[in-house]
Protein backbone atom coordinates (compact mmCIF):
# COMPACT_ATOMS: atom_id res chain seq x y z
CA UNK A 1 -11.79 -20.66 25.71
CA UNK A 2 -10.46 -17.34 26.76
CA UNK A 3 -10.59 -15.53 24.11
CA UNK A 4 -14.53 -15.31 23.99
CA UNK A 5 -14.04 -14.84 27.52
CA UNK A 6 -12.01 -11.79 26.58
CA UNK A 7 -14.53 -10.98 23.91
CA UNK A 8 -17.50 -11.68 25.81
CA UNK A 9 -18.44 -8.02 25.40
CA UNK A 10 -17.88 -7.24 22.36
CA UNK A 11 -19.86 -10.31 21.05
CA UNK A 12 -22.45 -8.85 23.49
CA UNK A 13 -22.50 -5.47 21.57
CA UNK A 14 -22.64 -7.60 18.02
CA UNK A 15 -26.14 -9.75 19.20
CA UNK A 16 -27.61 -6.74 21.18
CA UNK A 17 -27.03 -4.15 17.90
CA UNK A 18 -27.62 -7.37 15.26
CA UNK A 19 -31.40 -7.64 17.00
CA UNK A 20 -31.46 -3.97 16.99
CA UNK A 21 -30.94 -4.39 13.23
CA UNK A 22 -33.62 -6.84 12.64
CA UNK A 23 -36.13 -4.98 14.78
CA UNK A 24 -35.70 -1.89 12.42
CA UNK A 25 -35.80 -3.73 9.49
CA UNK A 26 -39.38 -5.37 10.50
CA UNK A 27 -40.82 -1.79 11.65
CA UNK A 28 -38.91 0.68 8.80
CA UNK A 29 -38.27 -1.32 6.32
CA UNK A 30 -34.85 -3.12 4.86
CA UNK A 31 -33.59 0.56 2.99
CA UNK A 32 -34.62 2.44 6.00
CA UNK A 33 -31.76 4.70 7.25
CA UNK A 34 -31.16 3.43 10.39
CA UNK A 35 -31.36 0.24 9.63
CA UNK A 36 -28.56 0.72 7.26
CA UNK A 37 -26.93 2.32 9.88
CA UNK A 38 -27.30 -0.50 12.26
CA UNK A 39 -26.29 -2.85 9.71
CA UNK A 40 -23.02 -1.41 9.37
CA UNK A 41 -22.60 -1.46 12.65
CA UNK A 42 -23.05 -5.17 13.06
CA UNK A 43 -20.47 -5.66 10.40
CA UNK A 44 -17.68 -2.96 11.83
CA UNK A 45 -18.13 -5.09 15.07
CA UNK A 46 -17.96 -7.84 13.59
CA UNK A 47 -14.76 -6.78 11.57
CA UNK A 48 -13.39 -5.56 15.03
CA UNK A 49 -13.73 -9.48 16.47
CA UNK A 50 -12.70 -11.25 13.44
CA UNK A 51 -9.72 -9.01 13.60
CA UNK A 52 -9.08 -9.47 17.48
CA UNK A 53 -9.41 -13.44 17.29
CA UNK A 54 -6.90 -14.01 13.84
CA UNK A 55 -4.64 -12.01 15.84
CA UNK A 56 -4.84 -13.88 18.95
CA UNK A 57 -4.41 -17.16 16.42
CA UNK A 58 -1.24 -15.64 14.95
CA UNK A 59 0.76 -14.26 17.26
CA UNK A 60 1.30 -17.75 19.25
CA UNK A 61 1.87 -19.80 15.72
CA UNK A 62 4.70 -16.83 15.08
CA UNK A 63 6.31 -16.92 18.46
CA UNK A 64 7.05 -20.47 18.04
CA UNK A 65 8.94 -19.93 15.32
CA UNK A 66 11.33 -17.85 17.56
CA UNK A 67 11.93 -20.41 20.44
């Protein structure tokens, strides 16, 4: 449970900028230029948390190993 609380925001940022996305795509199209840009947005955040919660998984799994 604590790390979404820790990445409350940042999952924040991914909705708010994912609706963003879908909101452009309706009104300029799916090829439109900033809805391109928007959805690479959506996937460098979402990069940025995947990254973030494998290495919160890791790091206790490795520090058992030196107990």
């Amino acid at each position: 449970m604590d790390e979404v609380r820790l990445d409350d925001g940042l999952l924040q940022q991914i909705e708010s900028t994912r609706k963003l996305m879908i909101q452009s795509g309706i009104e300029n199209g799916l090829h439109s230029r900033k809805t391109l840009s928007l959805s690479k947005k959506v996937d460098y955040l979402m990069n940025k948390f995947n990254q973030c919660y494998h290495s919160d998984l890791i790091i206790p799994i490795q520090n058992r190993h030196l107990k």
